[in-house]
C-alpha atoms as a PDB file:
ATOM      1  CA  UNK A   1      31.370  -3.456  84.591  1.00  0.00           C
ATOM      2  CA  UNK A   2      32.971  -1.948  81.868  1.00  0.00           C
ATOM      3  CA  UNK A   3      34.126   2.084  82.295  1.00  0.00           C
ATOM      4  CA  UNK A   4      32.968   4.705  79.677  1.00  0.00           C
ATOM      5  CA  UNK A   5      34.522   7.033  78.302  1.00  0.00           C
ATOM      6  CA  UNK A   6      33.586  10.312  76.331  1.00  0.00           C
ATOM      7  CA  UNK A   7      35.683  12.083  73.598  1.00  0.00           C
ATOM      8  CA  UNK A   8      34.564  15.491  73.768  1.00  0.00           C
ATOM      9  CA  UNK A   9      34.585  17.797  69.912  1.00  0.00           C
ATOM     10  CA  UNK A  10      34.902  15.205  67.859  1.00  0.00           C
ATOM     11  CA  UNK A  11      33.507  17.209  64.792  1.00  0.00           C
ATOM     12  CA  UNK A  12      34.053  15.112  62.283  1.00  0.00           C
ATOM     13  CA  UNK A  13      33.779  11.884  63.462  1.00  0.00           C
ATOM     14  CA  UNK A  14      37.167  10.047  63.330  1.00  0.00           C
ATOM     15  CA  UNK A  15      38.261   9.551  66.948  1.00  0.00           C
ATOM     16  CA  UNK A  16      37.493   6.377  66.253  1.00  0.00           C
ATOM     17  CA  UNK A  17      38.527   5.756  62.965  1.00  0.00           C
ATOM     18  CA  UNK A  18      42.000   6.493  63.067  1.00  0.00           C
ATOM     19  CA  UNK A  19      43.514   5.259  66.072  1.00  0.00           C
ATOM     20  CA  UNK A  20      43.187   1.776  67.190  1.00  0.00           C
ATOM     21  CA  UNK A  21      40.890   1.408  70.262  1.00  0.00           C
ATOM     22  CA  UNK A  22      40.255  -2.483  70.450  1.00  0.00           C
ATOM     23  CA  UNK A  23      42.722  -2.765  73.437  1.00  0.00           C
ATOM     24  CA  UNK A  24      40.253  -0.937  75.384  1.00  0.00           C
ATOM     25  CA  UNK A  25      36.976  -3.009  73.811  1.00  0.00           C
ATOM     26  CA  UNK A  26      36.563  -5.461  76.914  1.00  0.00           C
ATOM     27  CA  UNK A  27      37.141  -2.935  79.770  1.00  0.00           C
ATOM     28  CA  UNK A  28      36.036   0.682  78.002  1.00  0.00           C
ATOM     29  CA  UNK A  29      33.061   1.849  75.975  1.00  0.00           C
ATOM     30  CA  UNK A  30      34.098   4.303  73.623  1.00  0.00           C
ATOM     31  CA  UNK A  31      31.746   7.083  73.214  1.00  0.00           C
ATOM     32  CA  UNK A  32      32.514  10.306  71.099  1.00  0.00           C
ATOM     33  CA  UNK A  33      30.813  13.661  70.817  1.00  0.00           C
ATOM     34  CA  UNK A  34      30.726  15.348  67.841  1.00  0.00           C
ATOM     35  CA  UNK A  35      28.777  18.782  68.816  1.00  0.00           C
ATOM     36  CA  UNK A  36      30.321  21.234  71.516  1.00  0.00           C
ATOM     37  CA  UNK A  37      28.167  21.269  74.783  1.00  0.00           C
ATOM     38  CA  UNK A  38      27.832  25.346  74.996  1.00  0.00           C
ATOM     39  CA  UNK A  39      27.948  25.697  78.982  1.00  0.00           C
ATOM     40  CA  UNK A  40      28.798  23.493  82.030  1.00  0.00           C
ATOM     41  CA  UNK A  41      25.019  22.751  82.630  1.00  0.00           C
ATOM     42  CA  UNK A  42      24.955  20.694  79.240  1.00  0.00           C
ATOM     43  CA  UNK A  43      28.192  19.490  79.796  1.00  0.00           C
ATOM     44  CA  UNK A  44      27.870  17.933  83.411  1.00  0.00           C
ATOM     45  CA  UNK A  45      24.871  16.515  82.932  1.00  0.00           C
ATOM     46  CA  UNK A  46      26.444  14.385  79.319  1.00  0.00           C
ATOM     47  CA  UNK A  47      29.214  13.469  81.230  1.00  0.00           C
ATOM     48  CA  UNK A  48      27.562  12.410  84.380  1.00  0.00           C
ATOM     49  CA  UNK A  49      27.629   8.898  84.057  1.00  0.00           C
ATOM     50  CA  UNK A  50      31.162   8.804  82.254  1.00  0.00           C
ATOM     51  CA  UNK A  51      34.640   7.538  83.950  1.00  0.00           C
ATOM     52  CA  UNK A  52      36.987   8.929  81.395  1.00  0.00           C
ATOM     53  CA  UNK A  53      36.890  11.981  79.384  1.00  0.00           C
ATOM     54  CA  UNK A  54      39.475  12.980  76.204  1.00  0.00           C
ATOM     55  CA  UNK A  55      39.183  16.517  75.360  1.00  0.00           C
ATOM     56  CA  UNK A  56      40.817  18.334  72.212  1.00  0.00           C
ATOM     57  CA  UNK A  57      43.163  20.939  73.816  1.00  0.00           C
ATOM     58  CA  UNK A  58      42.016  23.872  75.798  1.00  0.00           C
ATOM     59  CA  UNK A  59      38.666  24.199  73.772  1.00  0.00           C
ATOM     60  CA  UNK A  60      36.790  22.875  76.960  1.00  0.00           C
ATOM     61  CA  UNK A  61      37.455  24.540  80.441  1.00  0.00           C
ATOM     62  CA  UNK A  62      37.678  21.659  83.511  1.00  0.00           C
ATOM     63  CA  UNK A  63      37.441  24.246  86.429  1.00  0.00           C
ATOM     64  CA  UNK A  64      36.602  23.376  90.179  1.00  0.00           C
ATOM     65  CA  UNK A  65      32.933  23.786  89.683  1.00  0.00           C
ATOM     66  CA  UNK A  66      32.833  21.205  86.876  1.00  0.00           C
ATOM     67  CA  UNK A  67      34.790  18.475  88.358  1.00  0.00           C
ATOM     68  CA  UNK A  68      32.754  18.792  91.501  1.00  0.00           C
ATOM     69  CA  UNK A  69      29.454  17.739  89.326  1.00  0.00           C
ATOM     70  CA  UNK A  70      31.688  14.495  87.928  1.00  0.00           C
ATOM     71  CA  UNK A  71      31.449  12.477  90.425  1.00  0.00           C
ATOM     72  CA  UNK A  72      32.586   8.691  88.348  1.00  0.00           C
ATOM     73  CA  UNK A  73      35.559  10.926  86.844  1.00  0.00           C
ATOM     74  CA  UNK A  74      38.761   9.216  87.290  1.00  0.00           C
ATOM     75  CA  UNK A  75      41.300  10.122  84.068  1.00  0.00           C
ATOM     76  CA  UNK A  76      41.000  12.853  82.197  1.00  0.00           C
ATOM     77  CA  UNK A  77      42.996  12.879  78.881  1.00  0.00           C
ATOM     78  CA  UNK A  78      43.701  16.282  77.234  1.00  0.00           C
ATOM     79  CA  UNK A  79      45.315  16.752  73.667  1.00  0.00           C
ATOM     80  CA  UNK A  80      48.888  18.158  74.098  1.00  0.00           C
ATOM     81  CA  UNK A  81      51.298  18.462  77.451  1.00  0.00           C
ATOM     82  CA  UNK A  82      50.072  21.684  78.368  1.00  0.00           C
ATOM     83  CA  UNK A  83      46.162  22.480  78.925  1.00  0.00           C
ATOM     84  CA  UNK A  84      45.519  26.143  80.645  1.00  0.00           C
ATOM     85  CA  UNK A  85      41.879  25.125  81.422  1.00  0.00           C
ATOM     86  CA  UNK A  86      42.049  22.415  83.458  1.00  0.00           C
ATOM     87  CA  UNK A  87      42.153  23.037  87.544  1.00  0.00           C
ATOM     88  CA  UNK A  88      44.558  20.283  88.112  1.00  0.00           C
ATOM     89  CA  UNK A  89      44.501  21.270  91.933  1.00  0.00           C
ATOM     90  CA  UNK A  90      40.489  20.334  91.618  1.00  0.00           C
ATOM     91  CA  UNK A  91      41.264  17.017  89.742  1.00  0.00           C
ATOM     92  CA  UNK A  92      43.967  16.016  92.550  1.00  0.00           C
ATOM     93  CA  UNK A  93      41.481  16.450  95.438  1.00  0.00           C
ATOM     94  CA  UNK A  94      38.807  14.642  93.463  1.00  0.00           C
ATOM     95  CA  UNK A  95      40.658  12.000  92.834  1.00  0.00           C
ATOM     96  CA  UNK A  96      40.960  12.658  88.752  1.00  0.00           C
ATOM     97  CA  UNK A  97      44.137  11.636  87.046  1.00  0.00           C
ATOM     98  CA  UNK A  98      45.032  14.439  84.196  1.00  0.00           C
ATOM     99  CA  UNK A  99      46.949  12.720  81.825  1.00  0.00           C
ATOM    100  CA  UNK A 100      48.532  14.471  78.289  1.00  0.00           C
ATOM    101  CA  UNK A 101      49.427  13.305  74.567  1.00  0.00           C
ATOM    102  CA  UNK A 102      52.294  14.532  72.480  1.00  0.00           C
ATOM    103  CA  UNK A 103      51.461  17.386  70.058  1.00  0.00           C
ATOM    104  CA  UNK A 104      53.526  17.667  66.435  1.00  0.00           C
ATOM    105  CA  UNK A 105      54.371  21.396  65.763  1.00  0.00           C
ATOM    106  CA  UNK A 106      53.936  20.509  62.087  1.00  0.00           C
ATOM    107  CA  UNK A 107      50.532  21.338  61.701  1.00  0.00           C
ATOM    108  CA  UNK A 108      50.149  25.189  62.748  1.00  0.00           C
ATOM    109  CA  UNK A 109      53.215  25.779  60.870  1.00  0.00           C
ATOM    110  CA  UNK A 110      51.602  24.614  57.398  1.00  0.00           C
ATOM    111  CA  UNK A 111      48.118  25.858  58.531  1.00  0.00           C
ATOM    112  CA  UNK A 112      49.794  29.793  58.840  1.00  0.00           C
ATOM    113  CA  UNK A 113      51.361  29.841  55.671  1.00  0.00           C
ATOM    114  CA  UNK A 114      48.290  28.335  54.323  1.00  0.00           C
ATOM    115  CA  UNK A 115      46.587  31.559  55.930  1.00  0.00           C
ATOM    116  CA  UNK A 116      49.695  33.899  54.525  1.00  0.00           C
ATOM    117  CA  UNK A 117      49.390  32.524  50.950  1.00  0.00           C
ATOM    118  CA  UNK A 118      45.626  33.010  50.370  1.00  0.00           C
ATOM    119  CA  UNK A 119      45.607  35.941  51.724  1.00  0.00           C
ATOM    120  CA  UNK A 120      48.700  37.288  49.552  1.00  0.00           C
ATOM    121  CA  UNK A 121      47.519  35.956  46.554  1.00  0.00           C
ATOM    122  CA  UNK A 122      43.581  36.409  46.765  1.00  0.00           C
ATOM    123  CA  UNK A 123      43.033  32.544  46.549  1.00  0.00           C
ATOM    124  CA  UNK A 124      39.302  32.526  48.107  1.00  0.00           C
ATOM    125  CA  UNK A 125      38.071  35.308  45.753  1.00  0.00           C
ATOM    126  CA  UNK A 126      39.580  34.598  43.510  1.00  0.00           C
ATOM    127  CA  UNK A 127      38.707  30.618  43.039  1.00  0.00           C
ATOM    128  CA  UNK A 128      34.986  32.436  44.412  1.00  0.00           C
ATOM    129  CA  UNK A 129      34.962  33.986  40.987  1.00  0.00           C
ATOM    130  CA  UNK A 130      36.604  31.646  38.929  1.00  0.00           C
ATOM    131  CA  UNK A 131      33.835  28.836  40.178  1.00  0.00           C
ATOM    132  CA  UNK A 132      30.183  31.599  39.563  1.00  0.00           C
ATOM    133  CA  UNK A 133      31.366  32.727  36.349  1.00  0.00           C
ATOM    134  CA  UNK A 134      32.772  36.370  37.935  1.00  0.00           C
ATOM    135  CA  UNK A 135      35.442  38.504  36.956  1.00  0.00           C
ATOM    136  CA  UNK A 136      39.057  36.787  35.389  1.00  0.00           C
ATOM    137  CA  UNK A 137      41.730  38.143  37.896  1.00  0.00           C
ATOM    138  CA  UNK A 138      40.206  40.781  39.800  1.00  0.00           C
ATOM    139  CA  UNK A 139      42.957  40.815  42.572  1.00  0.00           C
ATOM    140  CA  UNK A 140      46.846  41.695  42.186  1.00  0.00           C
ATOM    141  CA  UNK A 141      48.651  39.210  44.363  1.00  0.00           C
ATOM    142  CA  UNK A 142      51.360  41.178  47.299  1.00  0.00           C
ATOM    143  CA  UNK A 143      54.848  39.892  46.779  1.00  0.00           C
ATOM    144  CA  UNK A 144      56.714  37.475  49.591  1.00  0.00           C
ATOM    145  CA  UNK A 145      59.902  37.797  47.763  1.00  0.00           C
ATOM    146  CA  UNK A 146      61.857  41.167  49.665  1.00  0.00           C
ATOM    147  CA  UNK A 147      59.678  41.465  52.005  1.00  0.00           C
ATOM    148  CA  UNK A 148      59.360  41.815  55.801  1.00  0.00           C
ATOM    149  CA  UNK A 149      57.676  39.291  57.709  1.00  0.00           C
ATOM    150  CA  UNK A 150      57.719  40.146  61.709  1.00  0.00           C
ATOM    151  CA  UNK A 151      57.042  37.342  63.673  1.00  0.00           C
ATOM    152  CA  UNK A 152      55.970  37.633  67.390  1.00  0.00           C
ATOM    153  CA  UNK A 153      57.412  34.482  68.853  1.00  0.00           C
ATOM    154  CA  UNK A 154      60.378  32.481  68.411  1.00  0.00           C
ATOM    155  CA  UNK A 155      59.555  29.302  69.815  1.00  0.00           C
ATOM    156  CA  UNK A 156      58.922  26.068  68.518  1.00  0.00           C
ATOM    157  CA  UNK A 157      56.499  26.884  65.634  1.00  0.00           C
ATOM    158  CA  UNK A 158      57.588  30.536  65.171  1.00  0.00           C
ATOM    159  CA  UNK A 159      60.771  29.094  64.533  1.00  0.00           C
ATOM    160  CA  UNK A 160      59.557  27.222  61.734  1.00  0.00           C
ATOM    161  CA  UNK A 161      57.368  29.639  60.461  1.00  0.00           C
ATOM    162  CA  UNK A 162      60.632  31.580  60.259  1.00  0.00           C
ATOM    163  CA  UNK A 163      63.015  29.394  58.393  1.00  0.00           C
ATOM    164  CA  UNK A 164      59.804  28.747  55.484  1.00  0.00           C
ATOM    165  CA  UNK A 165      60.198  32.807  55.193  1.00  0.00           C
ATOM    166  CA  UNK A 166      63.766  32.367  54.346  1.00  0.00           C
ATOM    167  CA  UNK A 167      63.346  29.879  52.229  1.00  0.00           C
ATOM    168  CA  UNK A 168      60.876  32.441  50.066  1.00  0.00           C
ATOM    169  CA  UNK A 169      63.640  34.998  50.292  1.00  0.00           C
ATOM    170  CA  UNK A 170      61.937  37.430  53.104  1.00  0.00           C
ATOM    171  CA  UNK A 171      63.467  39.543  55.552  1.00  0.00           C
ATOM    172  CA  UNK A 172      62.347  38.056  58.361  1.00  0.00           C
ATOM    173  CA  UNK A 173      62.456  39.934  62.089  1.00  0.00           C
ATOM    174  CA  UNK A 174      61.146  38.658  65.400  1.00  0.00           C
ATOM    175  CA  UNK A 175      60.251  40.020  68.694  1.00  0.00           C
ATOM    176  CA  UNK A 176      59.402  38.711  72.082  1.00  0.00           C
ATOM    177  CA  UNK A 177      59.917  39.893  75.623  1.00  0.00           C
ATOM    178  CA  UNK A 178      62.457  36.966  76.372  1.00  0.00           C
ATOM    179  CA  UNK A 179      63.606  36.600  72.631  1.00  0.00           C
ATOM    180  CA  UNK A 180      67.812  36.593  72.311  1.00  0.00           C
ATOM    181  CA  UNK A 181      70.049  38.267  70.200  1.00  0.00           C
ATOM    182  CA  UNK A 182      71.834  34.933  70.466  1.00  0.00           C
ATOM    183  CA  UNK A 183      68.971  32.857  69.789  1.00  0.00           C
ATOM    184  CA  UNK A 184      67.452  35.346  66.543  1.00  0.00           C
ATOM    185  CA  UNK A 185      71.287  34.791  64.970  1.00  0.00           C
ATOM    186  CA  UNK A 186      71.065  31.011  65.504  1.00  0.00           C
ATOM    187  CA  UNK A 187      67.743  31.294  63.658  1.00  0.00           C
ATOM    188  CA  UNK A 188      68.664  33.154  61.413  1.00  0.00           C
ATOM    189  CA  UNK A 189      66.356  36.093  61.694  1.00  0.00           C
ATOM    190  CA  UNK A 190      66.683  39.581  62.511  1.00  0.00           C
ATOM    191  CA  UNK A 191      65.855  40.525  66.522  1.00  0.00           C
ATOM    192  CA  UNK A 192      63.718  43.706  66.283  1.00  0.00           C
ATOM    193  CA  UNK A 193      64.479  46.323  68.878  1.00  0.00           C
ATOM    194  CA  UNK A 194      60.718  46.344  69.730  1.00  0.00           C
ATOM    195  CA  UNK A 195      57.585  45.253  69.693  1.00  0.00           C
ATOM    196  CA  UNK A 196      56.295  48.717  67.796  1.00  0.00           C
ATOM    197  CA  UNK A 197      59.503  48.234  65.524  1.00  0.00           C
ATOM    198  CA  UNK A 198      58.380  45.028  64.429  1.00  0.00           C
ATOM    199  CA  UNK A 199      54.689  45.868  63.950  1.00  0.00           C
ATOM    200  CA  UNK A 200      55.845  49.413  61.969  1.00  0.00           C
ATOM    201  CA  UNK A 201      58.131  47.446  59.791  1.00  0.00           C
ATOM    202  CA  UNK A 202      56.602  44.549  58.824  1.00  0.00           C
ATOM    203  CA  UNK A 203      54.211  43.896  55.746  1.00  0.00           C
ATOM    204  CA  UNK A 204      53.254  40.392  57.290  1.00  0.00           C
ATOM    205  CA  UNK A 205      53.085  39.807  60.667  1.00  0.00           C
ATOM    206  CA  UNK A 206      52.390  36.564  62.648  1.00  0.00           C
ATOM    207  CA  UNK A 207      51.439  35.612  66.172  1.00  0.00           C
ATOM    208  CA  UNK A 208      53.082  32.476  67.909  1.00  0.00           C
ATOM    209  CA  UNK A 209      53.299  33.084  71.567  1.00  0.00           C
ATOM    210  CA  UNK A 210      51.931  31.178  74.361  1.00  0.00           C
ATOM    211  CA  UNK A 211      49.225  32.999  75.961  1.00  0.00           C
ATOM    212  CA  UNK A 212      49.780  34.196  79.402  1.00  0.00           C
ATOM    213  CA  UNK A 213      49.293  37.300  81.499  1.00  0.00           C
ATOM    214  CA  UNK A 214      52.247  39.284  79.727  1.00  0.00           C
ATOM    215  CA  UNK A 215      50.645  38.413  76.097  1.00  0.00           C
ATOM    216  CA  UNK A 216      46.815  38.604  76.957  1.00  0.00           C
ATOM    217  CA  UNK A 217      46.095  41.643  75.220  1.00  0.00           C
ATOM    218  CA  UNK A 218      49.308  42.103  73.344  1.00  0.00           C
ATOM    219  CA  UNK A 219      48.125  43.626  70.278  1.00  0.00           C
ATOM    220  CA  UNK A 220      45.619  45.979  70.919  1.00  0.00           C
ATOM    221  CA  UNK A 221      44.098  49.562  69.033  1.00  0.00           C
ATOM    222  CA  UNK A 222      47.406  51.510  69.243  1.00  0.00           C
ATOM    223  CA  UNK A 223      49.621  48.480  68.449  1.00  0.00           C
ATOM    224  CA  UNK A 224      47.275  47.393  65.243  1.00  0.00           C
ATOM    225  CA  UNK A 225      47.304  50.913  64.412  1.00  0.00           C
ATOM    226  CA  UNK A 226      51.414  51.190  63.966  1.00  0.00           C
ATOM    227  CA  UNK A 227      50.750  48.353  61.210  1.00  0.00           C
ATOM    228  CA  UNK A 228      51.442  49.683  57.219  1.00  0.00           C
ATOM    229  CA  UNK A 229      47.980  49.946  55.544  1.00  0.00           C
ATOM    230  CA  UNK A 230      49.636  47.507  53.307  1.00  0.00           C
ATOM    231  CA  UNK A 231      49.878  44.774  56.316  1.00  0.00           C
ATOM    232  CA  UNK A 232      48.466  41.518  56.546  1.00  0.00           C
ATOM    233  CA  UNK A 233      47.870  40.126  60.105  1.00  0.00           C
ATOM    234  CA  UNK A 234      48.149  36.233  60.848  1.00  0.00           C
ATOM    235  CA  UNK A 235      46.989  34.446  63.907  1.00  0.00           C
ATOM    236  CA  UNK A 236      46.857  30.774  64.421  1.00  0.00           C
ATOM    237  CA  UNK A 237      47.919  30.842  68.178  1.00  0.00           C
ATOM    238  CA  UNK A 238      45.310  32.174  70.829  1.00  0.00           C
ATOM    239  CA  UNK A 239      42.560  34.942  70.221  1.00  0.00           C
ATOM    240  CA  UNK A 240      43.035  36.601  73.352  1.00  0.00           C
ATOM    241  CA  UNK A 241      46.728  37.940  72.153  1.00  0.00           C
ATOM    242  CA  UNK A 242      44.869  40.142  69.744  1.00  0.00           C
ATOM    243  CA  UNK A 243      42.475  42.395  70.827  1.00  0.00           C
ATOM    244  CA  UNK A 244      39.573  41.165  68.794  1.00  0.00           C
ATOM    245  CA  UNK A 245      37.145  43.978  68.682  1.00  0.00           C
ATOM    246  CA  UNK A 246      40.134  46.935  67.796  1.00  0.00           C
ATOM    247  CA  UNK A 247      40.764  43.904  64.841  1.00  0.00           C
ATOM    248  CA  UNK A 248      37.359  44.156  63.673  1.00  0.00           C
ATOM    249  CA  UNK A 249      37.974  47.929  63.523  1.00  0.00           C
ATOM    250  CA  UNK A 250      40.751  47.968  61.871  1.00  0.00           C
ATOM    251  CA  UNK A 251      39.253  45.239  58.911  1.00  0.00           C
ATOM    252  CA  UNK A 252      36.398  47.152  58.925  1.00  0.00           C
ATOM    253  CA  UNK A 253      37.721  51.040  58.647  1.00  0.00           C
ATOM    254  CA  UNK A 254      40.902  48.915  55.900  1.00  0.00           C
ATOM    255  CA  UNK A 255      43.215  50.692  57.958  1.00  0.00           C
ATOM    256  CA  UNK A 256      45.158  46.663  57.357  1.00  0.00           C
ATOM    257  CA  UNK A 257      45.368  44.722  53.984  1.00  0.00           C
ATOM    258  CA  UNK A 258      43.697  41.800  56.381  1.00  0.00           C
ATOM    259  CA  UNK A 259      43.809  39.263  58.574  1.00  0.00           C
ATOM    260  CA  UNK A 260      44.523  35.577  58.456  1.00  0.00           C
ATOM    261  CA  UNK A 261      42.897  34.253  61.817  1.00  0.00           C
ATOM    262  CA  UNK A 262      42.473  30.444  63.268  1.00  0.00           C
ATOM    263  CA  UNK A 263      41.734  31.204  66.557  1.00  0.00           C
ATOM    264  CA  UNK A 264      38.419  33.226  68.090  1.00  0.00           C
ATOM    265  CA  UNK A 265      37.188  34.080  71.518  1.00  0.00           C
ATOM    266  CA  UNK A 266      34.649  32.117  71.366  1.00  0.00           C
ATOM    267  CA  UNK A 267      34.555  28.397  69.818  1.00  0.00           C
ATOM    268  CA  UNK A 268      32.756  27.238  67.914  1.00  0.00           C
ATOM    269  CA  UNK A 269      32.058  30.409  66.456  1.00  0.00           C
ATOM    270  CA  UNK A 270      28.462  31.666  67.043  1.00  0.00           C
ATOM    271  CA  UNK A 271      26.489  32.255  63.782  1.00  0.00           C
ATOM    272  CA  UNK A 272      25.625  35.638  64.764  1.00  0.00           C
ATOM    273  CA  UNK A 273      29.555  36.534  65.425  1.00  0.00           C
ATOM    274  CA  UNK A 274      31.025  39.362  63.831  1.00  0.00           C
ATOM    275  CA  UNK A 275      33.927  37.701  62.609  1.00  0.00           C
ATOM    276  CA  UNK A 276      32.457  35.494  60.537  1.00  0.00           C
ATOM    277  CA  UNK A 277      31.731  38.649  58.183  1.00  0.00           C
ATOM    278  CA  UNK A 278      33.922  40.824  58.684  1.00  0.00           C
ATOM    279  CA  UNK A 279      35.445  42.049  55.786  1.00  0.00           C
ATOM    280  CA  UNK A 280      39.103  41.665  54.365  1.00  0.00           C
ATOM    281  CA  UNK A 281      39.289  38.253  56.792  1.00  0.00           C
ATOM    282  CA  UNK A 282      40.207  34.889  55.934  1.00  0.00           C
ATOM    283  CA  UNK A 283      39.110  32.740  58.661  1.00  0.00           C
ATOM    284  CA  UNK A 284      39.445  28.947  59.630  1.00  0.00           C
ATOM    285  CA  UNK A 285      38.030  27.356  62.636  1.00  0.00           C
ATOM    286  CA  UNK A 286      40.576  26.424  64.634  1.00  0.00           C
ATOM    287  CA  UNK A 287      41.989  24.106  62.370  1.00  0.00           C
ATOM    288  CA  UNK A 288      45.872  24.657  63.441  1.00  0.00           C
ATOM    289  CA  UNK A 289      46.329  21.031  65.116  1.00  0.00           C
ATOM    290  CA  UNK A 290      43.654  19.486  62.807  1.00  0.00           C
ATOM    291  CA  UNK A 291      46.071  17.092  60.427  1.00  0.00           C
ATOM    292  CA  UNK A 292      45.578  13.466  59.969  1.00  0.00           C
ATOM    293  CA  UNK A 293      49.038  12.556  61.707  1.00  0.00           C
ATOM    294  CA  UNK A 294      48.153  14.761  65.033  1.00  0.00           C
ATOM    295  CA  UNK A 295      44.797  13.249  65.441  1.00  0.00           C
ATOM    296  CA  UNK A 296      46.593   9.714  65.412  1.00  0.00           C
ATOM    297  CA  UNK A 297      49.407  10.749  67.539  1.00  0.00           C
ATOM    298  CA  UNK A 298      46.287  12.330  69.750  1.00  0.00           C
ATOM    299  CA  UNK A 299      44.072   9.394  70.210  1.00  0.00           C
ATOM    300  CA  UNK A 300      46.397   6.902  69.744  1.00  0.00           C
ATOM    301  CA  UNK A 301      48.218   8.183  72.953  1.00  0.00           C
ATOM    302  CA  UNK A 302      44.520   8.694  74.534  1.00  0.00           C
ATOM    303  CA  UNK A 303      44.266   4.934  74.026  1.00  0.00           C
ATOM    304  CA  UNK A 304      47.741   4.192  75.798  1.00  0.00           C
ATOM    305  CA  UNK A 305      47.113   6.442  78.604  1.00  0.00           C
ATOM    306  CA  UNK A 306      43.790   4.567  79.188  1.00  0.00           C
ATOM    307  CA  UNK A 307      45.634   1.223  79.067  1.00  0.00           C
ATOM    308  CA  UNK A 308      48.208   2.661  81.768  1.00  0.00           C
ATOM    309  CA  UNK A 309      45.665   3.909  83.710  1.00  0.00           C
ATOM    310  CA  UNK A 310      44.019   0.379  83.980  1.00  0.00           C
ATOM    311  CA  UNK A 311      47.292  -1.193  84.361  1.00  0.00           C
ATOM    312  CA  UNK A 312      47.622   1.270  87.205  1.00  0.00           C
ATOM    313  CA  UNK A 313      51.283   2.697  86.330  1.00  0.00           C
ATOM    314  CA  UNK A 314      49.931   5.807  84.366  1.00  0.00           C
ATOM    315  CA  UNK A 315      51.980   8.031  81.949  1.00  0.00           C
ATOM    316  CA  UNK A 316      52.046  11.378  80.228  1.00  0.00           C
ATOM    317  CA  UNK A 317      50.603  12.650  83.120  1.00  0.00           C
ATOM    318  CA  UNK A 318      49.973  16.658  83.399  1.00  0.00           C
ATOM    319  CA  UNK A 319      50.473  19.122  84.744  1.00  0.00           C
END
């Protein structure tokens, strides 16, 4: 009997298209997904009957509960080598094998400067009225050149982020409870003396730290408030950093320039959310790891960590 296997969020319909799954096509039938299931209810009962699962990073929450209700669940293949969502210690006692995939840094890099440019330079209203016959040049772009860009996070994308500021001629300072003096020199930024320094300084600021106990909440009403009215905001790492309804406020009240945001608190985004009209806001949905060469690393390495799996020897395996 061949084993099935369900790719969770597969929105646009390419799992399957651009990796190469005919290894698996005499022992595993490939099945994708391409609408979220909205609770564990929906979600057990589609994935009852299913030995494998691939899920797209920590979109979808494995807890306890859920693994319990998977009873043919034997390898479970998340996106990345980290995955906050998943009860591994459930998985273990139930028998479920939690493999991972690499992850290229490339992607959120390009994806928050993407953010940082239209948002600088008024692209979306801009091409809005260039395409309905509206006004010709109705914004007056901000200026990268000289300025400050404050980065929270100095890791691997952060890092990145930092040395494309350079290359524009910012300033560029960074800030994060275990950041270095050494480590800022090496990258060639500027270490700010505090977290309220770096917000008060800025005139762009960007968020790319993991998100953890220490950073839940990071950025919250009296932080966003030390920000220049002048400031733009960008987030392509996790929601929860930023307090999301003292964001709205601040948008809303244009106590900030705006916001450049990739990640929400809930995803998909509801059509009823706030965010999606909040003003001064250019929004993506969480499409920071969405590049053609991540999805093939993604499910090509899904496919390999299947094949191991059957082979019994497997790899990439997480925690």
């Amino acid at each position: 009997m061949r084993l099935r296997c369900a790719v969770l969020d597969d929105f646009q319909n390419v799992a399957t298209e651009v990796a190469d799954w005919s290894p698996l096509a005499d022992d595993v039938e490939v099945v994708p997904f391409t609408t979220h299931f909205p609770d564990e209810d929906t979600l057990a009962a589609a994935l009852a009957d299913f030995d494998i699962v691939v899920t797209l990073r920590e979109r979808v929450p494995f807890p306890a509960s859920l693994i319990a209700r998977l009873p043919r669940l034997k390898l479970l293949i998340a996106s990345g080598m980290r995955n906050s969502v998943i009860d591994y210690a459930a998985a273990e006692a139930h028998g479920v094998t939690v493999c991972g995939t690499a992850s290229s840094s490339t992607p959120p890099v390009e994806l928050t400067w993407a953010l940082l440019l239209g948002l600088a330079r008024g692209i979306v209203q801009e091409n809005g009225a260039l395409r309905s016959g509206g006004p010709w040049q109705s914004t007056v772009g901000a200026d990268l050149h000289g300025r400050r860009l404050g980065l929270l996070g100095l890791g691997k994308i952060g890092s990145r982020v930092a040395q494309v500021g350079l290359a524009f001629g910012m300033h560029v300072s960074a800030w994060s409870q275990n950041l270095t003096k050494e480590y800022a020199d090496e990258v060639g930024v500027h270490l700010a003396a505090s977290k309220e320094e770096l917000l008060a300084e800025s005139d762009f600021v960007s968020v790319h730290l993991a998100l953890s106990d220490r950073t839940r909440g990071l950025l919250g009403a009296p932080e966003l408030a030390l920000l220049k009215p002048a400031a733009y905001l960008i987030n392509t790492s996790r929601a929860a950093i930023v307090d999301q309804d003292a964001l709205l406020a601040a948008l809303h009240e244009g106590r900030i320039a705006g916001a450049g945001i990739d990640v929400f608190d809930v995803e998909p985004l509801p059509t009823d959310h706030p965010m999606r009209t909040a003003p001064r806001l250019l929004a993506t949905p969480h499409l920071g790891y969405v590049s053609q060469a991540n999805y093939a690393t993604y499910y090509g390495q899904a496919v390999e960590d299947i094949q191991a799996y059957l082979a019994g020897t497997p790899v990439r395996r997480l925690p």
